[in-house]
Protein backbone atom coordinates (compact mmCIF):
# COMPACT_ATOMS: atom_id res chain seq x y z
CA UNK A 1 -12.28 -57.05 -204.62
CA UNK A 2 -11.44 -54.45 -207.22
CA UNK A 3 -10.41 -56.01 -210.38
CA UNK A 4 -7.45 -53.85 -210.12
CA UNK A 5 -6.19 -55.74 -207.48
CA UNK A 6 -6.66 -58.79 -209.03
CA UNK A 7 -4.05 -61.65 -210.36
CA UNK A 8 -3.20 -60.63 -213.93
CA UNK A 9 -3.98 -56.94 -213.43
CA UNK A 10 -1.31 -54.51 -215.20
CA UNK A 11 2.20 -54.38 -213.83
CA UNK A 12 2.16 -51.63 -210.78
CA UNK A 13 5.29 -50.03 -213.47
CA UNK A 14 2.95 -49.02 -216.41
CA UNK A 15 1.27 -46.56 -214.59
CA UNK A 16 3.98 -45.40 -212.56
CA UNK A 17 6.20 -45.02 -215.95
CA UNK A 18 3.26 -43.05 -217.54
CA UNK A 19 2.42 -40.80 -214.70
CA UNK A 20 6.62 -40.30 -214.75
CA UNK A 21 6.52 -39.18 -218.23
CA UNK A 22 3.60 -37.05 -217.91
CA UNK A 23 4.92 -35.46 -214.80
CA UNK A 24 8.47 -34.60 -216.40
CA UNK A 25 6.33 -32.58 -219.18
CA UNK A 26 4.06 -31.12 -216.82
CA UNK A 27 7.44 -29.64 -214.64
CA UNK A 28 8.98 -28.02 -217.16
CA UNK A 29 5.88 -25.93 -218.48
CA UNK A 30 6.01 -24.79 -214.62
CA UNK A 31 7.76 -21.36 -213.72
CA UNK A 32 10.54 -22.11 -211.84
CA UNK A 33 10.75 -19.29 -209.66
CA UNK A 34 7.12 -19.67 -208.27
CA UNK A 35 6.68 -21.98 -205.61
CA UNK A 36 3.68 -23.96 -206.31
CA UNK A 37 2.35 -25.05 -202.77
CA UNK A 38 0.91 -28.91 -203.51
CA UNK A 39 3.82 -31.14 -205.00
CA UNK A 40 3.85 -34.64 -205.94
CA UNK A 41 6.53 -37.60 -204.75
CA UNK A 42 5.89 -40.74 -206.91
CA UNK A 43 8.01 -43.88 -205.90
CA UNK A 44 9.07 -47.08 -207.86
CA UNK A 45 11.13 -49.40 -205.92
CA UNK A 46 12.34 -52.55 -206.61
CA UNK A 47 13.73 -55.37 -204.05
CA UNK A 48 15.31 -58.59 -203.79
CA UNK A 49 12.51 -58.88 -200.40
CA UNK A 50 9.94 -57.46 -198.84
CA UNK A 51 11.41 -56.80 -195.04
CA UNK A 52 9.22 -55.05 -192.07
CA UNK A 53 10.28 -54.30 -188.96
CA UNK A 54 12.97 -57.20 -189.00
CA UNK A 55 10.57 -59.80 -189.97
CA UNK A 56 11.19 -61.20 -193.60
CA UNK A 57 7.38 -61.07 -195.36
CA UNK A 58 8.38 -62.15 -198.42
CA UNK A 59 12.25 -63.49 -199.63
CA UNK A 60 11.35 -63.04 -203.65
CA UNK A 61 11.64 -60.16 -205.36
CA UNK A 62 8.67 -57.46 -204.85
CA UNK A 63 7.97 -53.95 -206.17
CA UNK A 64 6.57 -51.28 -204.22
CA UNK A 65 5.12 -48.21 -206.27
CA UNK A 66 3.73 -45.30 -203.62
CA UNK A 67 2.85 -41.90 -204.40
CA UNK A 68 2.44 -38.70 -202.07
CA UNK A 69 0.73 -35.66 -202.17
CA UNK A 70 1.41 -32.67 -199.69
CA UNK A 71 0.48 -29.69 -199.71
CA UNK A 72 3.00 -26.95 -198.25
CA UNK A 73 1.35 -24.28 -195.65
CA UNK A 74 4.75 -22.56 -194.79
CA UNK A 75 4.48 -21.73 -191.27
CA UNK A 76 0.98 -23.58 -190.73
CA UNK A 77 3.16 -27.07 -191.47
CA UNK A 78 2.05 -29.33 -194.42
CA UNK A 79 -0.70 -31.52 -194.74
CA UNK A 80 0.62 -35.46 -196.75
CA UNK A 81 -1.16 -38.00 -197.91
CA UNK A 82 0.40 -41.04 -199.27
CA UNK A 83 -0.88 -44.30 -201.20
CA UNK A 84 1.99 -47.55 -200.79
CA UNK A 85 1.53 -50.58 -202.03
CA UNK A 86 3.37 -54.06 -202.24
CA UNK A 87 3.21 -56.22 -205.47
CA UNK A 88 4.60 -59.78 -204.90
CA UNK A 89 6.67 -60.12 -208.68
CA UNK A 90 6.80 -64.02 -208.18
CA UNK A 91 4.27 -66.42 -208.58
CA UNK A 92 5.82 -69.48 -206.87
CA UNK A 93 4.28 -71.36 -204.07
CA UNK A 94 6.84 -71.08 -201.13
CA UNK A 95 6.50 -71.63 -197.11
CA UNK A 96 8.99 -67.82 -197.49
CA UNK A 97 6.08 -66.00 -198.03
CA UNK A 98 4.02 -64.75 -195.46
CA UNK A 99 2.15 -62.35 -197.94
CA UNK A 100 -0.05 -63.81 -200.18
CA UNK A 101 1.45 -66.19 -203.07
CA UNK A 102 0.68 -66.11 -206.69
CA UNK A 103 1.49 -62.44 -207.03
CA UNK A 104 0.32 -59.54 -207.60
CA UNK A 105 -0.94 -57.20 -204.90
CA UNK A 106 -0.97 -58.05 -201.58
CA UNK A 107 -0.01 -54.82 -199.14
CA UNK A 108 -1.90 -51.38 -199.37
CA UNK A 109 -1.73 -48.58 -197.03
CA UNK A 110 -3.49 -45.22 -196.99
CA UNK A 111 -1.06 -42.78 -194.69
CA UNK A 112 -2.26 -39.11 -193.65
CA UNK A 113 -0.33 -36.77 -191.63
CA UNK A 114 0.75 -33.69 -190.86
CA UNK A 115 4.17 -32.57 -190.75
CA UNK A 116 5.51 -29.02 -188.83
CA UNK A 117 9.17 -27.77 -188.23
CA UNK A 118 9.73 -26.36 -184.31
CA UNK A 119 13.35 -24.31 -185.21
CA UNK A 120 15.63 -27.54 -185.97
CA UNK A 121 13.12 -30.31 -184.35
CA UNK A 122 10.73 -31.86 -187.26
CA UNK A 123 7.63 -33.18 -186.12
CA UNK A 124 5.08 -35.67 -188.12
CA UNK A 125 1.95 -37.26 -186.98
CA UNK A 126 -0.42 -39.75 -188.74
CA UNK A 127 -2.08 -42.65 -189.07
CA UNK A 128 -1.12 -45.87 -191.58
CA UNK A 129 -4.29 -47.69 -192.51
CA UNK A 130 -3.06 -51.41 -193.88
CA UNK A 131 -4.75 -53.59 -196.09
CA UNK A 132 -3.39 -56.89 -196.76
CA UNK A 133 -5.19 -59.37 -199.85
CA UNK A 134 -6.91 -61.43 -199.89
CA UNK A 135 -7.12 -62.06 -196.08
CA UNK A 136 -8.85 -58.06 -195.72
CA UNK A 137 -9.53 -59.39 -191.85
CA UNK A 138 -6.07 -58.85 -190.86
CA UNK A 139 -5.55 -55.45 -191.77
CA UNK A 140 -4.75 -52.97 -189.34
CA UNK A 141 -4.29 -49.65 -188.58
CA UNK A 142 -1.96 -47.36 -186.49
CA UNK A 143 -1.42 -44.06 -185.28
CA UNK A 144 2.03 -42.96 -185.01
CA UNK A 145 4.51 -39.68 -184.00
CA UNK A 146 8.17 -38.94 -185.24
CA UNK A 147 10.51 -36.49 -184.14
CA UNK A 148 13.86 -35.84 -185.99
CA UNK A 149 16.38 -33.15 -184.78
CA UNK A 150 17.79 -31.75 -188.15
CA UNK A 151 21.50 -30.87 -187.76
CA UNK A 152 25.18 -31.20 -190.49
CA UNK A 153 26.84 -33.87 -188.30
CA UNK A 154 24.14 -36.54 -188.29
CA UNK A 155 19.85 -36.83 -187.84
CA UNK A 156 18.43 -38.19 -185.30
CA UNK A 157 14.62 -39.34 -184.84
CA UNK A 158 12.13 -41.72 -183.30
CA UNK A 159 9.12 -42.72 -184.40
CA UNK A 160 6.33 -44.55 -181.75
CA UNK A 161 3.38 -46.46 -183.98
CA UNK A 162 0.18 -47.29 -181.93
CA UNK A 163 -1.30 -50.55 -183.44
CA UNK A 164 -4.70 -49.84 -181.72
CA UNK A 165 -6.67 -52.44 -184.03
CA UNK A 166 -5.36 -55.68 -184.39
CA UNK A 167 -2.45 -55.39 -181.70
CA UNK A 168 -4.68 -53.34 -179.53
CA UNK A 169 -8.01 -54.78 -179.90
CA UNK A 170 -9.32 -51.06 -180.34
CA UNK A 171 -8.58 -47.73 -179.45
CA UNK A 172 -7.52 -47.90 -175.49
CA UNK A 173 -8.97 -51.03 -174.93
CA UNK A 174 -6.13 -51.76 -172.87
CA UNK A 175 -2.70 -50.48 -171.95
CA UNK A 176 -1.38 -48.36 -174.75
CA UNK A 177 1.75 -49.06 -173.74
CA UNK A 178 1.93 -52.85 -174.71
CA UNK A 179 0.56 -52.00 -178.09
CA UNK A 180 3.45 -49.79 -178.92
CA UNK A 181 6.45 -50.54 -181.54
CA UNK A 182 9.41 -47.67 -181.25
CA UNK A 183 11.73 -47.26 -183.81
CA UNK A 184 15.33 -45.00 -183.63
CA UNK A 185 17.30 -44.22 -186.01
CA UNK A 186 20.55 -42.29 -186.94
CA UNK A 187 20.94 -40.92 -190.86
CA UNK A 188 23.89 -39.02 -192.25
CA UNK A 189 23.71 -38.04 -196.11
CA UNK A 190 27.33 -36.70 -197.81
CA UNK A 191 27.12 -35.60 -201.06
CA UNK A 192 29.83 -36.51 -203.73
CA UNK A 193 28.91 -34.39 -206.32
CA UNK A 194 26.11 -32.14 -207.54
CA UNK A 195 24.26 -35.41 -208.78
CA UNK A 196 25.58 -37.96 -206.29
CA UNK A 197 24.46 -38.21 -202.64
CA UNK A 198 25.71 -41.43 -200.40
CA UNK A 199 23.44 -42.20 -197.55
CA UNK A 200 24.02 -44.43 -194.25
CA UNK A 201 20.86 -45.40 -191.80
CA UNK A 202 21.05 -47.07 -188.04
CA UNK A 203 17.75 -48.25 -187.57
CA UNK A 204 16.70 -49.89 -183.46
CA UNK A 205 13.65 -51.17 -183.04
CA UNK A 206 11.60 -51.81 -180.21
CA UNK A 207 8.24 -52.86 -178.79
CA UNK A 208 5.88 -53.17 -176.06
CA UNK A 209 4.52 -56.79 -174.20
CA UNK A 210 1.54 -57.21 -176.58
CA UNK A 211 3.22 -55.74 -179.26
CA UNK A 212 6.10 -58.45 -179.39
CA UNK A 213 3.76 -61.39 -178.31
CA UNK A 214 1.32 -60.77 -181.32
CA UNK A 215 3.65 -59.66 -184.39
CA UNK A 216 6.98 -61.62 -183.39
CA UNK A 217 5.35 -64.59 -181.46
CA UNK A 218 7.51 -64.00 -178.59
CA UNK A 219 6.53 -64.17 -175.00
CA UNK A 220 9.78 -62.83 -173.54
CA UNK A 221 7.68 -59.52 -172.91
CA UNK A 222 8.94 -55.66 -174.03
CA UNK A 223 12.47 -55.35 -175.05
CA UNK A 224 13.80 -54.71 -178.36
CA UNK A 225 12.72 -56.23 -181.52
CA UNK A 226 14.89 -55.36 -184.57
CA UNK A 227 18.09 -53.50 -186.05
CA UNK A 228 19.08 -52.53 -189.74
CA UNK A 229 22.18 -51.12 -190.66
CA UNK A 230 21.51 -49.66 -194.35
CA UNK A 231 23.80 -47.15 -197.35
CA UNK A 232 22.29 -45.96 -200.16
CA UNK A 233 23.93 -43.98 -203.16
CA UNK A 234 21.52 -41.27 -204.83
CA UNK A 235 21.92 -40.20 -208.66
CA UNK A 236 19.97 -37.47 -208.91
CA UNK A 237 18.94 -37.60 -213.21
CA UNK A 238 17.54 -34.21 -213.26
CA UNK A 239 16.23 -31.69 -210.95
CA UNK A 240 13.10 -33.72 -210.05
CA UNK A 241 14.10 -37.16 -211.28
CA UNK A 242 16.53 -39.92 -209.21
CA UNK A 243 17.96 -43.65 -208.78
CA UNK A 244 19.06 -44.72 -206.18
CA UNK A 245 20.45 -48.20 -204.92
CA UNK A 246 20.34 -49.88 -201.72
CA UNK A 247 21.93 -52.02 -199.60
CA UNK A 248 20.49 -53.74 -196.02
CA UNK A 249 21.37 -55.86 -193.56
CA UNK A 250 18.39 -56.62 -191.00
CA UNK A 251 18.55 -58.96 -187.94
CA UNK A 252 15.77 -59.72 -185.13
CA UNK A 253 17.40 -59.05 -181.54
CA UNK A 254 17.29 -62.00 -179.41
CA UNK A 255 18.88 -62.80 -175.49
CA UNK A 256 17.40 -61.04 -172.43
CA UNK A 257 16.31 -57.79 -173.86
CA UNK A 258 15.70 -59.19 -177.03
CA UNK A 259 13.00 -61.67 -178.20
CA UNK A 260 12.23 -65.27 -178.61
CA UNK A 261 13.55 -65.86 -181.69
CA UNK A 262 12.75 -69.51 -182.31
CA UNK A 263 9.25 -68.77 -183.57
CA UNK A 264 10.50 -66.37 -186.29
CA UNK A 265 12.72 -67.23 -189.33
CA UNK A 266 15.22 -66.30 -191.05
CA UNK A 267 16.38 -63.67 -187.87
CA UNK A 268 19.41 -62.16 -190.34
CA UNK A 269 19.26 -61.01 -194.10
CA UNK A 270 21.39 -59.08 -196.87
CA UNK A 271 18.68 -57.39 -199.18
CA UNK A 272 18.53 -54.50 -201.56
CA UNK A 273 16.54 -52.52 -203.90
CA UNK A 274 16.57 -50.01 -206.37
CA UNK A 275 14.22 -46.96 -206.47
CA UNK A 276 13.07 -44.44 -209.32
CA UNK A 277 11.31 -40.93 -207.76
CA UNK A 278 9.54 -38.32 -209.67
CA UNK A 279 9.35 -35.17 -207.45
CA UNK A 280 7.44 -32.20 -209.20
């Protein structure tokens, strides 16, 4: 394993704080008024828990630095490609993890895609290549497809993620359909000022047979799998720098179109988080 990775490797923060610093310089040398075509979205977020898809991962507090690269083709769409990562910030032994204990690293994912606008439709497509330490043999990967109609009153978009290697057992192997998790959601930003933004996100989840049977332990078949009801309030610091706080609420959905909750634990939590970005 790359030493990097290891227990007692430097904080995820110092490098993200350096590359933050070097980016502000680096903007304002830029000329404003010409658009530069690659731009860089760095990430530092901090949370009280590490939550996916409705399933708790970790209940101590975690920080997940990511950083994205796209490069903007106009009418040809734009090409991303983004580096995440999950650092566990607690060392404890605890049965609450299901990452790995002892912290430090143990989440990475490699995410390419391509992003083009149809008039007010958005559409993304990818692939999410996980890596989880130390256990590398359950990593996965995933193909996935959003769509997001872009509109004043409120956004709408779904995203479908193919889990074609661990769920799936490789690529068509069997019905794609099982394999499948589906996510909705519903976003509406308001801004308060010209430096403060509030946010609101209605997330639904939902999966296929295999799907549910492999990553929630439920043999109840396809139904729905998970909800989050989320706000979020934006400071933007300068032009290219922001905070921002927020605050979840994430359940697992249980009864006849849910799933079999009794294998999975806790099903409800309040977490939150607060996130630095560095656009330039």
């Amino acid at each position: 394993m790359n030493k990097a990775f290891e227990r007692g490797a430097p904080a995820p923060g110092k490098w993200i704080v350096a590359a933050i610093l070097i980016a502000i310089t680096a903007t304002h040398a830029q000329e404003k008024e010409k658009k530069f075509p690659l731009s860089i979205d760095m990430h530092l977020k901090t949370s009280s828990a590490y939550v996916w898809r409705g399933k708790v991962l970790d209940k101590d507090p975690v920080t997940q630095p990511s950083i994205i690269g796209t490069l903007d083709l106009d009418d040809y769409g734009s090409f991303s490609m983004k580096v995440w990562s999950n650092w566990d910030l607690s060392t404890k032994q605890s049965n609450s993890k299901t990452t790995k204990n002892n912290g430090g690293i143990n989440v990475l994912e490699f995410v390419p895609s391509y992003s083009k606008d149809f008039g007010p439709v958005g559409v993304t497509i990818g692939s999410i290549w996980y890596t989880f330490y130390p256990r590398t043999v359950n990593s996965t990967r995933e193909l996935f497809l959003t769509l997001a109609y872009k509109n004043p009153v409120v956004t709408p978009s779904i995203t479908v993620y193919y889990d074609y290697w661990e769920v799936g057992e490789g690529f068509m192997e069997n019905n794609p359909y099982d394999n499948i998790y589906c996510r909705a959601a519903l976003n509406k930003t308001i801004p308060i000022n010209d430096r403060l933004s509030l946010s609101g996100t209605a997330l639904l989840g939902a999966a296929g047979s295999h799907y549910n049977e492999v990553r929630y332990r439920s043999s109840d078949g396809e139904g729905f799998a998970d909800y989050e009801f989320s706000t979020c309030l934006t400071y933007a610091v300068t032009g290219n720098f922001s905070v921002a706080g927020k605050l979840a609420y994430t359940g697992l959905v249980g009864g006849g179109a849910g799933l079999d909750r009794d294998n999975i634990s806790p099903n409800e939590i309040f977490w939150g988080g607060i996130n630095m970005r560095l656009v330039y």
